[in-house]
N, C-alpha and C. Protein backbone atom coordinates (compact mmCIF):
# COMPACT_ATOMS: atom_id res chain seq x y z
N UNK A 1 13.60 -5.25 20.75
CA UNK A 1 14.46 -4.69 19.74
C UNK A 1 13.75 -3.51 19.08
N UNK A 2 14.64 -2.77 19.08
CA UNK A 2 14.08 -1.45 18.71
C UNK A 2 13.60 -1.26 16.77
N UNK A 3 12.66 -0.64 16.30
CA UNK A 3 12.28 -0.53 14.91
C UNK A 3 13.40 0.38 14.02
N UNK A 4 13.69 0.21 13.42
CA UNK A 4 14.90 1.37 12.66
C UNK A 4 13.66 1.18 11.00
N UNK A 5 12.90 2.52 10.88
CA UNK A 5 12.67 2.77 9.58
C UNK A 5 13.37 2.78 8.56
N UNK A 6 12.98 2.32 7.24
CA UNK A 6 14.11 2.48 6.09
C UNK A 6 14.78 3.66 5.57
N UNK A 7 15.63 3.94 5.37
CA UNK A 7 16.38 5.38 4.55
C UNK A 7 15.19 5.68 3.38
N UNK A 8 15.53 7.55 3.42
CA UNK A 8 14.11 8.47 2.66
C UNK A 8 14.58 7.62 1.52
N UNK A 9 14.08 7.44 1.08
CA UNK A 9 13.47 6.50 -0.29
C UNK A 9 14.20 7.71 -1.50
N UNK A 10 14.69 9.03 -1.66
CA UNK A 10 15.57 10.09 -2.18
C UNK A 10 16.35 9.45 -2.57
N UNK A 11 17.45 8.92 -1.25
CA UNK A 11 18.29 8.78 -1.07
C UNK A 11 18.98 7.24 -1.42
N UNK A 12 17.62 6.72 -2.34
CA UNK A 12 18.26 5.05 -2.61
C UNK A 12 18.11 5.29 -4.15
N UNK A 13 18.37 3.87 -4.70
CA UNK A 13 18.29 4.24 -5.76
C UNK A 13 16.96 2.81 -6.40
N UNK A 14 16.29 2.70 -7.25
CA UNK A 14 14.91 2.32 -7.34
C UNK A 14 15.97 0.69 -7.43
N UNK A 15 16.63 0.71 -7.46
CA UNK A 15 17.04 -1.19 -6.98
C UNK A 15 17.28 -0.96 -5.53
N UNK A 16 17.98 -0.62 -5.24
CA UNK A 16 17.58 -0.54 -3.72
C UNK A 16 17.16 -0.66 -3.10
N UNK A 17 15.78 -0.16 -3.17
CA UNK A 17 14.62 0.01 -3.00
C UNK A 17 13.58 -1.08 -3.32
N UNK A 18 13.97 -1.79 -4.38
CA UNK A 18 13.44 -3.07 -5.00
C UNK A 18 13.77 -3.94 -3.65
N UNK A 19 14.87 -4.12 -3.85
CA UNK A 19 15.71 -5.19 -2.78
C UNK A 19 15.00 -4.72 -1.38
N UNK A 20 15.03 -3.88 -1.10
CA UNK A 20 14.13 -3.32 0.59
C UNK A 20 13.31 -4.07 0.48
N UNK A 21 12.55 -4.25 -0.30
CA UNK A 21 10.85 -4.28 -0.71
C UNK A 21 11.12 -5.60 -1.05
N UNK A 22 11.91 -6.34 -1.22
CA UNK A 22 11.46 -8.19 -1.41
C UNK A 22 12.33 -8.64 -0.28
N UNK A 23 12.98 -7.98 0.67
CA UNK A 23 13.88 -8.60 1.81
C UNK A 23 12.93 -8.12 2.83
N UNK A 24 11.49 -7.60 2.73
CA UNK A 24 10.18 -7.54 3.54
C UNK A 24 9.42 -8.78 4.14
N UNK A 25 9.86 -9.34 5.43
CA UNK A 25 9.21 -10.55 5.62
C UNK A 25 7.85 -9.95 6.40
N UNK A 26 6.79 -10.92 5.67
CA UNK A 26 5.64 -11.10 6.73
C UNK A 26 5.06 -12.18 6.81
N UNK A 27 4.65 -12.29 8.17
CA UNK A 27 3.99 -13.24 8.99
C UNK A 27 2.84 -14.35 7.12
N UNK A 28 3.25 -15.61 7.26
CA UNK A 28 1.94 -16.13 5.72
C UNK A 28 0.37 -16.27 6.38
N UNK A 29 0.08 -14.81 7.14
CA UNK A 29 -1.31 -15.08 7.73
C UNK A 29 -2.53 -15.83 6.00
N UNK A 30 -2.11 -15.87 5.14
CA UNK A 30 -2.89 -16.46 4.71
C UNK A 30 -3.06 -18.37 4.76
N UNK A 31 -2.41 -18.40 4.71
CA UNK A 31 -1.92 -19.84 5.67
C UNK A 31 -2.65 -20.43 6.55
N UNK A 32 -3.35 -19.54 7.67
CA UNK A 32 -3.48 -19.57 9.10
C UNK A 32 -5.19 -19.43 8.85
N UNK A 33 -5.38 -20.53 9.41
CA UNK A 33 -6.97 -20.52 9.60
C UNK A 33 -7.66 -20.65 11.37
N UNK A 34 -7.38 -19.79 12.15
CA UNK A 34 -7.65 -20.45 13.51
C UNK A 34 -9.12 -20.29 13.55
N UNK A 35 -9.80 -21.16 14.70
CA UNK A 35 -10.71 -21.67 14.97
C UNK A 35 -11.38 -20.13 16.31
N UNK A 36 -10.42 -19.61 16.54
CA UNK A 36 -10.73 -18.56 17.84
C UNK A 36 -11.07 -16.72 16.72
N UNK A 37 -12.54 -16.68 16.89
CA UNK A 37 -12.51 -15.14 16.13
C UNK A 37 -13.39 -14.28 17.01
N UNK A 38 -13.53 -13.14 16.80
CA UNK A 38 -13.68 -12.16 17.33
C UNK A 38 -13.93 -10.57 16.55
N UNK A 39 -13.56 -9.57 17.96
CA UNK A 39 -14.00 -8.17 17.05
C UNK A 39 -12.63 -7.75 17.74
N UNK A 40 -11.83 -7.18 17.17
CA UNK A 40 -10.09 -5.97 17.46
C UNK A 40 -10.79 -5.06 18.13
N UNK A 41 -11.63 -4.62 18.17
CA UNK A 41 -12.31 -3.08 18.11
C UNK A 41 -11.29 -2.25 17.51
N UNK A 42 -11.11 -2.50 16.44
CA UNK A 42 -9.92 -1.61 15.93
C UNK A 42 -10.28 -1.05 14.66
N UNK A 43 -10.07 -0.03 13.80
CA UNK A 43 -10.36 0.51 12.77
C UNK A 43 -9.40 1.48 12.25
N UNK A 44 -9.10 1.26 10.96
CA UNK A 44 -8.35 1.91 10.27
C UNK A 44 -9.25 3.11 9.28
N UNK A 45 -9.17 4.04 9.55
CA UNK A 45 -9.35 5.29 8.81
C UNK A 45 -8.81 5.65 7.61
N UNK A 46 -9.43 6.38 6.86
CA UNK A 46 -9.26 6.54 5.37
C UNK A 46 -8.06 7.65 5.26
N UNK A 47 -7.54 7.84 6.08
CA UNK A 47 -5.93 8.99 6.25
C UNK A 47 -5.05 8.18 6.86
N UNK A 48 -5.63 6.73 7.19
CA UNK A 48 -4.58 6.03 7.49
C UNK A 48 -4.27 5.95 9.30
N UNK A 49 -5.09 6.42 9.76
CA UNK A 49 -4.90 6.21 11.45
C UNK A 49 -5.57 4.91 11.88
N UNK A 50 -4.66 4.44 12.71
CA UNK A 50 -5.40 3.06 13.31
C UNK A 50 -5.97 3.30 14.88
N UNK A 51 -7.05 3.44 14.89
CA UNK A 51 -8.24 3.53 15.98
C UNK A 51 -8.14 2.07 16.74
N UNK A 52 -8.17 1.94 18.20
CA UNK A 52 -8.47 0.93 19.32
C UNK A 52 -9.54 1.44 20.30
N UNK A 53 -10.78 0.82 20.08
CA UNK A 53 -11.71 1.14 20.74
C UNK A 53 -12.28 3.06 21.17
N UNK A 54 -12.02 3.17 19.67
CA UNK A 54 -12.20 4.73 19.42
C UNK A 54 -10.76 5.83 19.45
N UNK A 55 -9.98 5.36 20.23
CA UNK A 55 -8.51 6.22 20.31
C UNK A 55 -7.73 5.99 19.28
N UNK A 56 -6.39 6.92 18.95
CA UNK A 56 -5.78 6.39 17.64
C UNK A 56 -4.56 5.58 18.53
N UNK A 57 -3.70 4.96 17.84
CA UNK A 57 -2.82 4.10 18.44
C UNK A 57 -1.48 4.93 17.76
N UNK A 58 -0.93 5.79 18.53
CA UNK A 58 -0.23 6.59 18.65
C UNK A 58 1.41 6.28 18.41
N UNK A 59 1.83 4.64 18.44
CA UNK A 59 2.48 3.80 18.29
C UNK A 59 3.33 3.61 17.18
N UNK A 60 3.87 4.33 15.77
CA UNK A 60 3.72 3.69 14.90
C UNK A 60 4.72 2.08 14.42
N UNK A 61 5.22 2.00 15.23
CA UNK A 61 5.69 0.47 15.56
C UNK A 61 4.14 -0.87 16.32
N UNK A 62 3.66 -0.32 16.87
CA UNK A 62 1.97 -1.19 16.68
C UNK A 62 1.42 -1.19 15.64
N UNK A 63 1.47 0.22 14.80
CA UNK A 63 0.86 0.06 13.81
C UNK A 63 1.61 -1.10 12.50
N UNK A 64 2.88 -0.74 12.45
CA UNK A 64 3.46 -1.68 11.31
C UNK A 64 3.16 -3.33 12.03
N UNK A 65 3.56 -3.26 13.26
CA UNK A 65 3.18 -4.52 13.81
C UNK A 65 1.91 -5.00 13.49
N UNK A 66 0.78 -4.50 13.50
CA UNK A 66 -0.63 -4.99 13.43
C UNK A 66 -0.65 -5.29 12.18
N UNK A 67 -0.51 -4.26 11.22
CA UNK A 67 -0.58 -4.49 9.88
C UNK A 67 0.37 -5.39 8.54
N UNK A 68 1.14 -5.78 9.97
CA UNK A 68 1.59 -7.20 9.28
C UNK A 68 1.10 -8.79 9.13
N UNK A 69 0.01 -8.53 10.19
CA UNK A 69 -1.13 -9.34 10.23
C UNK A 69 -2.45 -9.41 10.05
N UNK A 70 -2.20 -8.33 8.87
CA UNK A 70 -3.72 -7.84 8.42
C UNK A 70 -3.59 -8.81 7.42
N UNK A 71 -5.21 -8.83 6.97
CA UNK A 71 -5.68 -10.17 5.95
C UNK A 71 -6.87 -9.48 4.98
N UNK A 72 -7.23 -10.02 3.75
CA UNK A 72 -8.45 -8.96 3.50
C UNK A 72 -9.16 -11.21 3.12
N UNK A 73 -10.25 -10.48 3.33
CA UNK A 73 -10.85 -11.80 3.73
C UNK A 73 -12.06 -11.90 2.13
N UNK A 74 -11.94 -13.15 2.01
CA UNK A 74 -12.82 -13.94 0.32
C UNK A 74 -14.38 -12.98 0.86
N UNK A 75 -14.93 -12.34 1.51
CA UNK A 75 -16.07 -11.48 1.85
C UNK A 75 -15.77 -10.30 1.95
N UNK A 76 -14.42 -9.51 1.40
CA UNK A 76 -13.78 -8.24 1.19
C UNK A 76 -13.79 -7.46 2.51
N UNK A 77 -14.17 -8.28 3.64
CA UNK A 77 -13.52 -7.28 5.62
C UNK A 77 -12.86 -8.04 5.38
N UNK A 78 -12.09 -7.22 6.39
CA UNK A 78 -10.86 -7.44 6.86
C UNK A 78 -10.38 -8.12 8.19
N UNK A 79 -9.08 -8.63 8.46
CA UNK A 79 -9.03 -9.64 9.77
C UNK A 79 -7.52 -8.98 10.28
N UNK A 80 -7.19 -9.16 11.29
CA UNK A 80 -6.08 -9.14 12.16
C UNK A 80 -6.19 -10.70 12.67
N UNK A 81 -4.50 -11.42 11.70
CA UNK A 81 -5.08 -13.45 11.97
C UNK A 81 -3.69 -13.42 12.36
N UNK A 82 -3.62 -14.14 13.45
CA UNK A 82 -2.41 -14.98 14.24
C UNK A 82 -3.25 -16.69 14.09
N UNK A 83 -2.11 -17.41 13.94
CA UNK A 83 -2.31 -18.88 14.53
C UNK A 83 -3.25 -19.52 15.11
N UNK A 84 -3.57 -18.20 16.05
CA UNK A 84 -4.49 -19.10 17.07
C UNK A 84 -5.78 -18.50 17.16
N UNK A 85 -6.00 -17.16 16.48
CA UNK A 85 -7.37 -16.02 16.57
C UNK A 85 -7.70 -15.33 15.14
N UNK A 86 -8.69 -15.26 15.22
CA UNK A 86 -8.82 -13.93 13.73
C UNK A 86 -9.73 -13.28 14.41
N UNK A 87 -9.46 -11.47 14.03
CA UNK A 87 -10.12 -10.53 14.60
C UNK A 87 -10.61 -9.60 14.08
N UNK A 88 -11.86 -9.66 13.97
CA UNK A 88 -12.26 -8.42 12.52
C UNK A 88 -11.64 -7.18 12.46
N UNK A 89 -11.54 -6.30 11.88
CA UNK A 89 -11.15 -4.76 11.85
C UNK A 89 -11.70 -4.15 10.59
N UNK A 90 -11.93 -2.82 11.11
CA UNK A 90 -12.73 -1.96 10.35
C UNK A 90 -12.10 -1.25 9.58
N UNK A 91 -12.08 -1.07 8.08
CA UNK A 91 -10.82 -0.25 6.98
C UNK A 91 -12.11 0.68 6.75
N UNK A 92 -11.81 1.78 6.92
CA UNK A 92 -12.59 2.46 6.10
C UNK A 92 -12.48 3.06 4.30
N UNK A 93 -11.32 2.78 4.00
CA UNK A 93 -11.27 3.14 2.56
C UNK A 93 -10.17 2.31 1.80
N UNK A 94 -8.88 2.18 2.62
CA UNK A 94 -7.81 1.27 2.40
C UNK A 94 -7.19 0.77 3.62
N UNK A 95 -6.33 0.18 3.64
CA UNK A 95 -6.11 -0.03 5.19
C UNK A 95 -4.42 0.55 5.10
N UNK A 96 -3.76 0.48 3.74
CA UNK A 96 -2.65 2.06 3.53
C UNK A 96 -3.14 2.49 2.93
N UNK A 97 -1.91 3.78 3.31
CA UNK A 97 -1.51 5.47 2.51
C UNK A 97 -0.17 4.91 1.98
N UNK A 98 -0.22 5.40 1.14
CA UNK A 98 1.22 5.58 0.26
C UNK A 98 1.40 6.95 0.51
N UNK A 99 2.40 7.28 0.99
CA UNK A 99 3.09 8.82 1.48
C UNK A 99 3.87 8.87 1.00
N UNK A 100 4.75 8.11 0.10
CA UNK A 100 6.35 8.94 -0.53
C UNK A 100 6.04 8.02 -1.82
N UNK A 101 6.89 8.79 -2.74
CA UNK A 101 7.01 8.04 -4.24
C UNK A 101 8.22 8.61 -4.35
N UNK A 102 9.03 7.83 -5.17
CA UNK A 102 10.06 7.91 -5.94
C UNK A 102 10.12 7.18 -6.91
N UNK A 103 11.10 7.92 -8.52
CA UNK A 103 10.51 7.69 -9.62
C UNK A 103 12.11 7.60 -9.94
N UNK A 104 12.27 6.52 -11.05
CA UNK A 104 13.44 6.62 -11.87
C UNK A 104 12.89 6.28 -13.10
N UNK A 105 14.17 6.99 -14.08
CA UNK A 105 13.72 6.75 -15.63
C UNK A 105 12.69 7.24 -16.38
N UNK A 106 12.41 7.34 -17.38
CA UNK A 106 11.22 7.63 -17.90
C UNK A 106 10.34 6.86 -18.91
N UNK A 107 9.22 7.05 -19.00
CA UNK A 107 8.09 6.55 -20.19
C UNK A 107 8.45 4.85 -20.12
N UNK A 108 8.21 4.13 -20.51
CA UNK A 108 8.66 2.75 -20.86
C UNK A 108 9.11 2.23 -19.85
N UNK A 109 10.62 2.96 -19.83
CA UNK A 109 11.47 2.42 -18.78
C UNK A 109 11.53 3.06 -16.99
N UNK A 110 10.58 3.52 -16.98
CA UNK A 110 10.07 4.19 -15.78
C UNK A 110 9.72 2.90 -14.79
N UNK A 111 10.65 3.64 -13.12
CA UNK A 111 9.89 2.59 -12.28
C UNK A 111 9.30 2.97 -11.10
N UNK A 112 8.53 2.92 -10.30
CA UNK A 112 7.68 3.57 -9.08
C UNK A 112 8.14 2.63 -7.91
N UNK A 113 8.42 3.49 -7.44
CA UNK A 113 8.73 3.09 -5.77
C UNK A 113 7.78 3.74 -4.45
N UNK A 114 6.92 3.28 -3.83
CA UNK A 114 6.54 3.88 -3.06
C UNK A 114 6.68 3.20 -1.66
N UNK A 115 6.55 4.37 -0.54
CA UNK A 115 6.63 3.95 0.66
C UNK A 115 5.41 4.07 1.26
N UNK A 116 5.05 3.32 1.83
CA UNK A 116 3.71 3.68 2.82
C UNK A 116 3.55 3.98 4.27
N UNK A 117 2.08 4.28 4.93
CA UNK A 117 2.05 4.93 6.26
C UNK A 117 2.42 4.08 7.16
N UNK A 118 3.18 2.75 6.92
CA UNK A 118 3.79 1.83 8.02
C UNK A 118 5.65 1.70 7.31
N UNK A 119 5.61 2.21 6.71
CA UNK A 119 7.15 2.37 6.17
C UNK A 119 7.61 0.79 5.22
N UNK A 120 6.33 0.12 5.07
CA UNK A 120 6.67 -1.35 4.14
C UNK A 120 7.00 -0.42 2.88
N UNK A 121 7.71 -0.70 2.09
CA UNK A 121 7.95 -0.19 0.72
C UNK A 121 7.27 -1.64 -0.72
N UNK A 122 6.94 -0.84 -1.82
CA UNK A 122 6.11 -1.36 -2.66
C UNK A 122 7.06 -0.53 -4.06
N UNK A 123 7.33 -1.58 -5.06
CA UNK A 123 7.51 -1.34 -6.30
C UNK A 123 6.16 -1.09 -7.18
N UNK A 124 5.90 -0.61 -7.57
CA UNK A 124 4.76 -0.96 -8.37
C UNK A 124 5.08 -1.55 -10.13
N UNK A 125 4.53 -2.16 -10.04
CA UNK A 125 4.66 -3.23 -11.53
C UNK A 125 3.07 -4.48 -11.39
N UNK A 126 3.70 -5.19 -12.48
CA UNK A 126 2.48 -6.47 -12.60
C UNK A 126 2.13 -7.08 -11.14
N UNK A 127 2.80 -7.29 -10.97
CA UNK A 127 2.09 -8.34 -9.10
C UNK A 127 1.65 -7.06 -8.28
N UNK A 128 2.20 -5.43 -8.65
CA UNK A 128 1.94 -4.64 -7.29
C UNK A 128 1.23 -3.76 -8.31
N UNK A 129 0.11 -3.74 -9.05
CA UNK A 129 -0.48 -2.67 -9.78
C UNK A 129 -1.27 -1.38 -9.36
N UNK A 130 -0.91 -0.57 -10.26
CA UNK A 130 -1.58 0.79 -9.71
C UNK A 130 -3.07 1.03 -10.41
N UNK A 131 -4.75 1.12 -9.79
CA UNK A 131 -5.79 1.14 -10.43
C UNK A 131 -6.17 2.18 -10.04
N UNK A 132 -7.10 2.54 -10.72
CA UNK A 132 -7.67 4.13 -10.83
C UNK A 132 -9.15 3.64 -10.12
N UNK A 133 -9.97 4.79 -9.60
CA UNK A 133 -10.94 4.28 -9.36
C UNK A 133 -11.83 4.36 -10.54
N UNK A 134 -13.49 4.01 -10.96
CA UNK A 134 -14.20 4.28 -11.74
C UNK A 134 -14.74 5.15 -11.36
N UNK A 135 -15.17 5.74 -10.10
CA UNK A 135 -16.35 6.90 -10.16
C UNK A 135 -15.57 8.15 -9.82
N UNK A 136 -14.13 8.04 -9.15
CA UNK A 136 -12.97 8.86 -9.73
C UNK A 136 -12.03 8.52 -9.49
N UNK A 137 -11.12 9.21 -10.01
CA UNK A 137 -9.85 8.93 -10.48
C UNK A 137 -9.06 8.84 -9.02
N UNK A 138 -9.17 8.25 -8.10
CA UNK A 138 -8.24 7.93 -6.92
C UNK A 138 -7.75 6.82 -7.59
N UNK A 139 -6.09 7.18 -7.50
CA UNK A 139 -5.63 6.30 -7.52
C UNK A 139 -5.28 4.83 -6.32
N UNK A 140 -5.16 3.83 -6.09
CA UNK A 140 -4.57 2.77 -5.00
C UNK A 140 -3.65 1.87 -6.33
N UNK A 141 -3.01 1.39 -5.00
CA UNK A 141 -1.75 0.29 -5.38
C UNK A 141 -2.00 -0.76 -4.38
N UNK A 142 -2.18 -1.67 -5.26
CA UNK A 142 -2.03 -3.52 -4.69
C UNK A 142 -0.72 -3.54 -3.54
N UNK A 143 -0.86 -3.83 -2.68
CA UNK A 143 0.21 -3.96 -1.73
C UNK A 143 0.59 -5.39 -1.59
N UNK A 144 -0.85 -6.41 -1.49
CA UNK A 144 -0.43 -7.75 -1.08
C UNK A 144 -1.30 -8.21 -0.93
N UNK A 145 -1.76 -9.52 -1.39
CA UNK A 145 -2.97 -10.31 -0.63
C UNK A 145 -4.58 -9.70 -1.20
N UNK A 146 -4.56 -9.04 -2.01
CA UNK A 146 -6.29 -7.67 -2.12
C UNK A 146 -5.88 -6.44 -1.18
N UNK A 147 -4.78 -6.06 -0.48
CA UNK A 147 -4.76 -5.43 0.23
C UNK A 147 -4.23 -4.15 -0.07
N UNK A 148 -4.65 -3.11 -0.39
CA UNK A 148 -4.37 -1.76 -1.45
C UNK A 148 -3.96 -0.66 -0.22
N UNK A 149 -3.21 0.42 -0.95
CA UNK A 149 -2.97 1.47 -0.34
C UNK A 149 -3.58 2.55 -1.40
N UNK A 150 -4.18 3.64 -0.88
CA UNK A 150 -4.81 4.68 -1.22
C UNK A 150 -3.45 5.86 -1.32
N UNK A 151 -2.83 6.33 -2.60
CA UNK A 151 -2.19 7.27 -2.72
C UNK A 151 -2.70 8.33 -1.51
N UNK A 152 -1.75 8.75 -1.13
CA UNK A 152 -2.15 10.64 -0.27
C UNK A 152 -1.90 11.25 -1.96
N UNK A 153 -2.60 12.43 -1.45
CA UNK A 153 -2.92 13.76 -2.25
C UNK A 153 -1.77 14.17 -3.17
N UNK A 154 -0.96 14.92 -2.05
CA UNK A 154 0.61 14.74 -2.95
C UNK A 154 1.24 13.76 -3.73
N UNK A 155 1.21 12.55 -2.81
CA UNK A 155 2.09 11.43 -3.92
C UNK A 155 0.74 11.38 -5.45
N UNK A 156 -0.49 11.58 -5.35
CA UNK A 156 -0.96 11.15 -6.71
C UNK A 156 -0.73 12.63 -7.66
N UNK A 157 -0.11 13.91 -7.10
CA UNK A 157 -0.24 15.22 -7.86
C UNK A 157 0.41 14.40 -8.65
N UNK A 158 2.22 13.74 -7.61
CA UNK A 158 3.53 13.90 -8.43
C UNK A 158 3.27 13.19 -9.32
N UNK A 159 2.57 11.73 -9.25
CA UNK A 159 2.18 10.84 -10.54
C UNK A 159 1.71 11.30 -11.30
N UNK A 160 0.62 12.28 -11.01
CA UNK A 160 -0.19 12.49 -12.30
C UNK A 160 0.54 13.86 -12.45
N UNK A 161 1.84 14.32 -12.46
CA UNK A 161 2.82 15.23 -13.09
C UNK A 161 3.70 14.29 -14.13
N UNK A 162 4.18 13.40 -13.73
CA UNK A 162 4.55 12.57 -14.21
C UNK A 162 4.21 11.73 -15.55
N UNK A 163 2.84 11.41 -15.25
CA UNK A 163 1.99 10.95 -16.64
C UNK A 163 1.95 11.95 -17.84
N UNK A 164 1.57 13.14 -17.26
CA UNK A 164 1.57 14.09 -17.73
C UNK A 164 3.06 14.41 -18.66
N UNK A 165 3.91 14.29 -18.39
CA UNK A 165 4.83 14.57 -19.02
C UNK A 165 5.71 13.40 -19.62
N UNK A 166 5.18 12.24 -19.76
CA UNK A 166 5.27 11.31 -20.59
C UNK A 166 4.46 11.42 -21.90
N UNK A 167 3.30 12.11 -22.03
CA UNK A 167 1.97 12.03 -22.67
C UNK A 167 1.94 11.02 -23.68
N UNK A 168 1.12 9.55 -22.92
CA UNK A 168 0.95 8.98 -23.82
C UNK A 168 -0.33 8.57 -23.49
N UNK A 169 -0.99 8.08 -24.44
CA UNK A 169 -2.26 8.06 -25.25
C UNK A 169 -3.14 6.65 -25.31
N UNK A 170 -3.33 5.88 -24.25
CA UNK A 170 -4.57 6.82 -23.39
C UNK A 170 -3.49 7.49 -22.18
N UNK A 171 -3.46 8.51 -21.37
CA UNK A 171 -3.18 8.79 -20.65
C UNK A 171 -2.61 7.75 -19.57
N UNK A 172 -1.41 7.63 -18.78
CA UNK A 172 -1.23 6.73 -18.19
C UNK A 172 0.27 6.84 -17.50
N UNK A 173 0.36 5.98 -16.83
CA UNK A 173 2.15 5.82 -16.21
C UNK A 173 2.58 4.44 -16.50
N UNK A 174 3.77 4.26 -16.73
CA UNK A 174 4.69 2.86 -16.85
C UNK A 174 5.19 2.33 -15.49
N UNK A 175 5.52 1.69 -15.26
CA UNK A 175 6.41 1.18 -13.92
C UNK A 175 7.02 -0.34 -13.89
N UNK A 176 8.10 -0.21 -14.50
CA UNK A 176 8.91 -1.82 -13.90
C UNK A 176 8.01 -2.59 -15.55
N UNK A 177 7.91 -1.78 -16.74
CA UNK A 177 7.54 -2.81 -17.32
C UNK A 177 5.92 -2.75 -17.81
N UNK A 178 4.99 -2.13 -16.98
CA UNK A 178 3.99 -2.44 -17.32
C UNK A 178 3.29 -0.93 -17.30
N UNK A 179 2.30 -1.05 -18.04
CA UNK A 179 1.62 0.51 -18.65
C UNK A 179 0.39 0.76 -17.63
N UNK A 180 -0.35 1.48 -16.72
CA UNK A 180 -1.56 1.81 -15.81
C UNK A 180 -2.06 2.87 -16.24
N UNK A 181 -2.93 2.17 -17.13
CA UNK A 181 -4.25 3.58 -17.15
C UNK A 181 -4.41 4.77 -16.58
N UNK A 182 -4.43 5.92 -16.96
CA UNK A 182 -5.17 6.70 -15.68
C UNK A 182 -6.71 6.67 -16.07
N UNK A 183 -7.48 6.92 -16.95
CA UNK A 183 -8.45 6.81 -17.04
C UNK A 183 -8.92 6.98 -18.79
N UNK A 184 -10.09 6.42 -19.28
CA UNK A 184 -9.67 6.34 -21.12
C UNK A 184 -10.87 7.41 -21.43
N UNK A 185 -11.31 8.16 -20.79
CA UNK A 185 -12.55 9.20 -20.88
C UNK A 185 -12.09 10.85 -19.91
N UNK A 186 -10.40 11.06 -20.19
CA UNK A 186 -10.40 12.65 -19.69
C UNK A 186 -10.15 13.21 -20.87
């Protein structure tokens, strides 16, 4: 059966989009403890390409596939876990990109929608929070499980256009309810 990506995220409206984003089934690899482990030779890159034994996997239906069975493991690597195997894999910075944002409302009542480099969509609020880094200001968003996506470049301008024109004090964005720092020392 063939993959049909979700509609540009423009074109919905941030319930919509909500509803996309909780009618998202994945595999409860946390659940799954198999006894069979190993190495993927696989690695995910900090732009978000997924590497197999050095090549990128050109696929992006493997890729959403794989990364529905990604795991971030109580020793912070990462696993590719089915039932019956767990298989290490290499993240180099996040294992997503968040590539699209869409924004409704403002200040308070403001809500963030983002899509990522496998097309799963993410609200951001309390269970899906947005953290800044400490040594800089990169932003990531909780996706699931410890498992974060690293804003791309663009999607963090538009946020931090956004914050910006809320200006509130400490500096920051709202989403679905809840207030995210950008940082309490710019």
């Amino acid at each position: 059966m063939p993959y049909t990506p979700p509609p540009e995220l423009a074109s919905l409206s941030i319930a919509e989009i909500a509803e996309l984003a909780e009618a998202q089934k994945l595999p409860p690899v946390d659940q799954w403890n198999p006894e069979e482990t190993g190495d993927s030779e696989m690695r995910i890159a900090a732009d978000g390409t997924w590497y197999h034994q050095g090549d990128p996997i050109k696929r992006p239906a493997m890729v959403r596939a794989f990364s529905s069975i990604l795991r971030r493991e109580a020793d912070d690597s990462y696993a590719l876990v089915t039932p019956y195997q767990k298989l290490s894999i290499i993240v180099d910075e996040a294992p997503f990109v968040a590539v699209e944002l869409e924004s409704e409302g403002s200040g308070p009542e403001r809500t963030l929608a983002f899509r990522l480099n496998t097309d799963h969509l993410v609200v951001a609020n309390a269970e899906h929070p947005l953290r800044f880094g400490a040594d800089k200001p990169q932003p990531y968003l909780l996706v699931r499980n410890g498992l974060e996506a690293v804003l791309a470049r663009p999607v963090y301008y538009q946020l931090a256009e956004l914050a910006l024109e809320d200006a509130t004090d400490p500096i920051g964005i709202w989403s679905a309810g809840t207030f995210f720092p950008i940082a309490a020392d710019i």
